[in-house]
Structures are given as structure tokens and as C-alpha cells.
C-alpha atoms as a PDB file:
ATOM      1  CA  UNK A   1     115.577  90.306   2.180  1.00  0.00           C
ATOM      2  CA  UNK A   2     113.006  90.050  -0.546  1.00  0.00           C
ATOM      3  CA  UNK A   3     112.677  87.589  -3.347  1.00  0.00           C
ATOM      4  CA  UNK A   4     113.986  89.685  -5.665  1.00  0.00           C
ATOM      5  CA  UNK A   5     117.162  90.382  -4.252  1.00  0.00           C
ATOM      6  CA  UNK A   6     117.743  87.110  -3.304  1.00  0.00           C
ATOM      7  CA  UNK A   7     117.245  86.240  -6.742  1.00  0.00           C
ATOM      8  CA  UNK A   8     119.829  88.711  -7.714  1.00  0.00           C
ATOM      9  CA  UNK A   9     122.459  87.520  -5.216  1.00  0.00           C
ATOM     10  CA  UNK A  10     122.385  84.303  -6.338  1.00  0.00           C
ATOM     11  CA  UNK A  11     125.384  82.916  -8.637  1.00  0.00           C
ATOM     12  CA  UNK A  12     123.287  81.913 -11.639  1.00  0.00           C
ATOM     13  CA  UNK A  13     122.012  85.316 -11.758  1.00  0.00           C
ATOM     14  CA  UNK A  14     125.287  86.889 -12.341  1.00  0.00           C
ATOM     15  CA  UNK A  15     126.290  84.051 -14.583  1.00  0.00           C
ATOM     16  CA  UNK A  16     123.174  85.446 -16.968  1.00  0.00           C
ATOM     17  CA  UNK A  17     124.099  88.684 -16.433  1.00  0.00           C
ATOM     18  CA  UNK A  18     127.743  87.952 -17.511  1.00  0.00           C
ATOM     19  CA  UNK A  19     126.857  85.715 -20.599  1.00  0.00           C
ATOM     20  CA  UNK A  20     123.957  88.672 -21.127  1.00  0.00           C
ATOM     21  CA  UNK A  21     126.437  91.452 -21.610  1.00  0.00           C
ATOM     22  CA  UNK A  22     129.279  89.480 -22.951  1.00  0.00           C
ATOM     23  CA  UNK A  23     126.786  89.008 -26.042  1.00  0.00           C
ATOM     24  CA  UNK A  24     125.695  93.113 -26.324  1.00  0.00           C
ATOM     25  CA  UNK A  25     129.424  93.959 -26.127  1.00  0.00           C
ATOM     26  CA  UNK A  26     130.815  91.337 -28.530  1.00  0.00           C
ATOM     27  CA  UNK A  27     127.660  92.442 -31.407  1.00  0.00           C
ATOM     28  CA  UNK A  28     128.621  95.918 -30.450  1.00  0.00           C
ATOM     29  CA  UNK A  29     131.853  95.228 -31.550  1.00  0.00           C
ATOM     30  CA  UNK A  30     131.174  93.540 -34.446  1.00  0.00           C
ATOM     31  CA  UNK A  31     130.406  96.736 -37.094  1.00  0.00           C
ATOM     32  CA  UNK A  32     133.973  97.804 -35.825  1.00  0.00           C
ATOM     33  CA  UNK A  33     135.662  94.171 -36.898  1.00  0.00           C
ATOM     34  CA  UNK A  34     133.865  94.366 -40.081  1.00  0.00           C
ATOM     35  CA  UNK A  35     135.370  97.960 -41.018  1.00  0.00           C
ATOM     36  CA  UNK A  36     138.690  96.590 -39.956  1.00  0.00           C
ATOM     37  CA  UNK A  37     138.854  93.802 -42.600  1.00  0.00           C
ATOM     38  CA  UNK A  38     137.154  96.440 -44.581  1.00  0.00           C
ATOM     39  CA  UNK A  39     140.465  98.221 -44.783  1.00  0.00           C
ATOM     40  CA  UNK A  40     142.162  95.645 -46.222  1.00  0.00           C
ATOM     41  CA  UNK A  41     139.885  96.106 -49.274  1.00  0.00           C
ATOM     42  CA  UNK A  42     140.509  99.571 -49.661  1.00  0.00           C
ATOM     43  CA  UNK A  43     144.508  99.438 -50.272  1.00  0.00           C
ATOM     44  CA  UNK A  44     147.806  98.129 -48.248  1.00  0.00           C
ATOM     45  CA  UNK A  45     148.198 101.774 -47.317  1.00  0.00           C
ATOM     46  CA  UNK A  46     144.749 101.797 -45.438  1.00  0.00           C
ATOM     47  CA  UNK A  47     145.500  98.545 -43.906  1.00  0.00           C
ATOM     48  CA  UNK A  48     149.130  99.809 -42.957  1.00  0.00           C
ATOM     49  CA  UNK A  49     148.045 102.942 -41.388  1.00  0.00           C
ATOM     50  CA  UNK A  50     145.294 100.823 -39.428  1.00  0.00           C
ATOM     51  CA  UNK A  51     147.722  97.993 -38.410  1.00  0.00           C
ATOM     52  CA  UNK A  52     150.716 100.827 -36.997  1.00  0.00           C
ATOM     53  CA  UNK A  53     147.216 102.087 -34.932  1.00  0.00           C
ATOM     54  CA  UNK A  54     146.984  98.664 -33.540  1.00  0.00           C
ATOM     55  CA  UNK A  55     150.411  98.895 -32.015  1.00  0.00           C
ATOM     56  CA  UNK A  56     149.008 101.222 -29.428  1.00  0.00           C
ATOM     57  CA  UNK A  57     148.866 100.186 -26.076  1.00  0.00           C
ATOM     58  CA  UNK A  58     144.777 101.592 -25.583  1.00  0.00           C
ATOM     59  CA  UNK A  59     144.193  98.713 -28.675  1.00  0.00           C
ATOM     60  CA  UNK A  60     146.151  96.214 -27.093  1.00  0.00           C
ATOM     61  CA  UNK A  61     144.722  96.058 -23.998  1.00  0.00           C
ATOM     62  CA  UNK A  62     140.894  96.488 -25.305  1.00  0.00           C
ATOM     63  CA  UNK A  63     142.008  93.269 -27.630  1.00  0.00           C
ATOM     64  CA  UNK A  64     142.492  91.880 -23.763  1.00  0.00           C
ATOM     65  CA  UNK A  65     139.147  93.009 -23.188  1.00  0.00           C
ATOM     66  CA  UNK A  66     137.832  91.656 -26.088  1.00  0.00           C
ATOM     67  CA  UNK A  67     139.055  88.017 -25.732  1.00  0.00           C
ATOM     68  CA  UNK A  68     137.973  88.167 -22.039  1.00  0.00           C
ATOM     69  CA  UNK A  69     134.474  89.142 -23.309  1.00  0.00           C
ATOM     70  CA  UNK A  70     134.598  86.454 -25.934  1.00  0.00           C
ATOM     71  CA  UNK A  71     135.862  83.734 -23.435  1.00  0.00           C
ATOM     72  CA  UNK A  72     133.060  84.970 -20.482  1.00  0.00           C
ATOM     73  CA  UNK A  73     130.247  84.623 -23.209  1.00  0.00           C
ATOM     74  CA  UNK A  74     131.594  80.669 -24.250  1.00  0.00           C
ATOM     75  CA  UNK A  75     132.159  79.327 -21.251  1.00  0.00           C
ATOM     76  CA  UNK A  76     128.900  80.996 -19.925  1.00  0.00           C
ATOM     77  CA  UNK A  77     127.415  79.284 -23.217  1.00  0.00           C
ATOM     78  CA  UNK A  78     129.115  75.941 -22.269  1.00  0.00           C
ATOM     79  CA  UNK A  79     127.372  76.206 -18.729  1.00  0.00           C
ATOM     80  CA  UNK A  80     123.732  77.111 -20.485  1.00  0.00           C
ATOM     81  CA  UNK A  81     124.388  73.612 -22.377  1.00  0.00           C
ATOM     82  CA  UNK A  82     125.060  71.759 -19.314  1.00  0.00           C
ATOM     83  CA  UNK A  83     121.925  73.091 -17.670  1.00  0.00           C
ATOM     84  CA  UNK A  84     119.937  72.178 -20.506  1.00  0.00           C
ATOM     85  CA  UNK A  85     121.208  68.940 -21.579  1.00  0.00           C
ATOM     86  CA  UNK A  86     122.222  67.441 -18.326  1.00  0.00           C
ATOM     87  CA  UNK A  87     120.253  66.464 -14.883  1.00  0.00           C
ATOM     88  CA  UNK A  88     119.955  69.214 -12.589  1.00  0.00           C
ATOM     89  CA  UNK A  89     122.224  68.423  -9.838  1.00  0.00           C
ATOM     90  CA  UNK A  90     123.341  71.043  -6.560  1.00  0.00           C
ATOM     91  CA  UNK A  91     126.740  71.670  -8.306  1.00  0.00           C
ATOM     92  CA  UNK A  92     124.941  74.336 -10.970  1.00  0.00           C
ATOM     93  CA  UNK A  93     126.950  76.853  -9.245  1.00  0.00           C
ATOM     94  CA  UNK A  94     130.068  75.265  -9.313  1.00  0.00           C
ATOM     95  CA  UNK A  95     129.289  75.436 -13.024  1.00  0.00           C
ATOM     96  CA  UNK A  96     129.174  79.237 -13.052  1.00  0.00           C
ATOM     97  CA  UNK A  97     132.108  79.554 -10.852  1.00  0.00           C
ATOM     98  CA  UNK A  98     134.038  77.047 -13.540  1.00  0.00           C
ATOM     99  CA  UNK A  99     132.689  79.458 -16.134  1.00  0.00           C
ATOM    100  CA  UNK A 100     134.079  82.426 -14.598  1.00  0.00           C
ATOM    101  CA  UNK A 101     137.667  80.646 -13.881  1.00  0.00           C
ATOM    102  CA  UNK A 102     137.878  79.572 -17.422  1.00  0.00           C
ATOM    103  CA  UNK A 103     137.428  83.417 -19.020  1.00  0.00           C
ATOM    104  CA  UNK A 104     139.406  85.059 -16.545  1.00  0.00           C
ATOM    105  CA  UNK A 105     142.384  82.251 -17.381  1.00  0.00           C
ATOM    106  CA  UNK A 106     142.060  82.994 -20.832  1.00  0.00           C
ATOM    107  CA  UNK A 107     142.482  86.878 -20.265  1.00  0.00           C
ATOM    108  CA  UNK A 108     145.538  86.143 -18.372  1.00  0.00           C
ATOM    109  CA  UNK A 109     146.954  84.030 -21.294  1.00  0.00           C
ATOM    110  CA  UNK A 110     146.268  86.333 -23.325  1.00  0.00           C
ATOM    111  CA  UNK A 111     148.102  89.291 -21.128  1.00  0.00           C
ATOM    112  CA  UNK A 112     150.861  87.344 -20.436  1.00  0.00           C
ATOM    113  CA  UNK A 113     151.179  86.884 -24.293  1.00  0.00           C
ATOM    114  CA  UNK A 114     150.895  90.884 -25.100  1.00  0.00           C
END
């Protein structure tokens, strides 16, 4: 196996690939949160006709998505901190594994709650 995909096998890897695309998708989404509260503006009948569209079970489980997303990229934050302002130590991947646990638990909260 060469060095490069070794390197790309290796836990911190995916942990930057992770916080990586957690941070497209959650700018991606951003335009679309900014309309929403946009409709608010516009009258209670926009913001009506966009909350009943909420109610949808497509929305609800992308709003899964999203706080999965959201909790991914700050725990993989948290771990980025750790590397940087703590001593390097062999448990860095228990870090990204902790990262993981912690954004996958919040998803479930959050299903369990929908």
C-alpha cells in the first residue's frame, strides 16, 4: 500500500474530510436559511404557506440532516482545537472517534424528538 492511501485510511483523514464537507454543506445551506427568514418579511401569509411546507416529512428529516451536519462540523471543530492547543499525545484518534460519537448522538436526539 502506498503512502497515499495509507494516508487516506487513516482516522484523522476522514475526520478532515468530515469537518471539510460538513462546512461546504452547512454554507450551501445558508442562502436557503436566509430566504426562509426572508419570508417572514414579506407577510404572515408567506411565512404561513412556508411553515405548513415545513410540516412535510422530506423537510423534517433534511432538518435531521442538517443538525447532524451542524453537530459533525463542531465537534470536528472541538477536535481541531484540541490538536492545536494541546500536546500531541497517541489518543488523537480517539479524538476523532469522540467527534464522530458526539454528532451521530445529537442526530439521534434530534430523531427521537421529530
Amino acid at each position: 500500500m502506498n503512502n497515499d492511501a495509507r494516508a487516506r485510511n487513516h482516522p484523522a483523514y476522514w475526520a478532515f474530510l468530515v469537518h471539510r464537507l460538513s462546512g461546504l454543506a452547512l454554507g450551501l445551506f445558508l442562502p436557503a436559511h436566509f430566504w426562509a427568514l426572508g419570508q417572514a418579511i414579506q407577510g404572515e401569509a408567506n411565512l404561513e404557506s412556508f411553515l405548513r411546507w415545513t410540516d412535510s416529512p422530506l423537510v423534517k428529516f433534511a432538518e435531521w440532516g442538517l443538525v447532524v451536519l451542524l453537530a459533525a462540523h463542531m465537534t470536528g471543530g472541538l477536535r481541531l482545537l484540541a490538536l492545536e492547543f494541546l500536546p500531541w499525545r497517541n489518543w488523537q484518534k480517539s479524538l476523532a472517534a469522540a467527534a464522530a460519537g458526539l454528532a451521530l448522538l445529537a442526530g439521534l436526539a434530534v430523531a427521537l424528538a421529530l
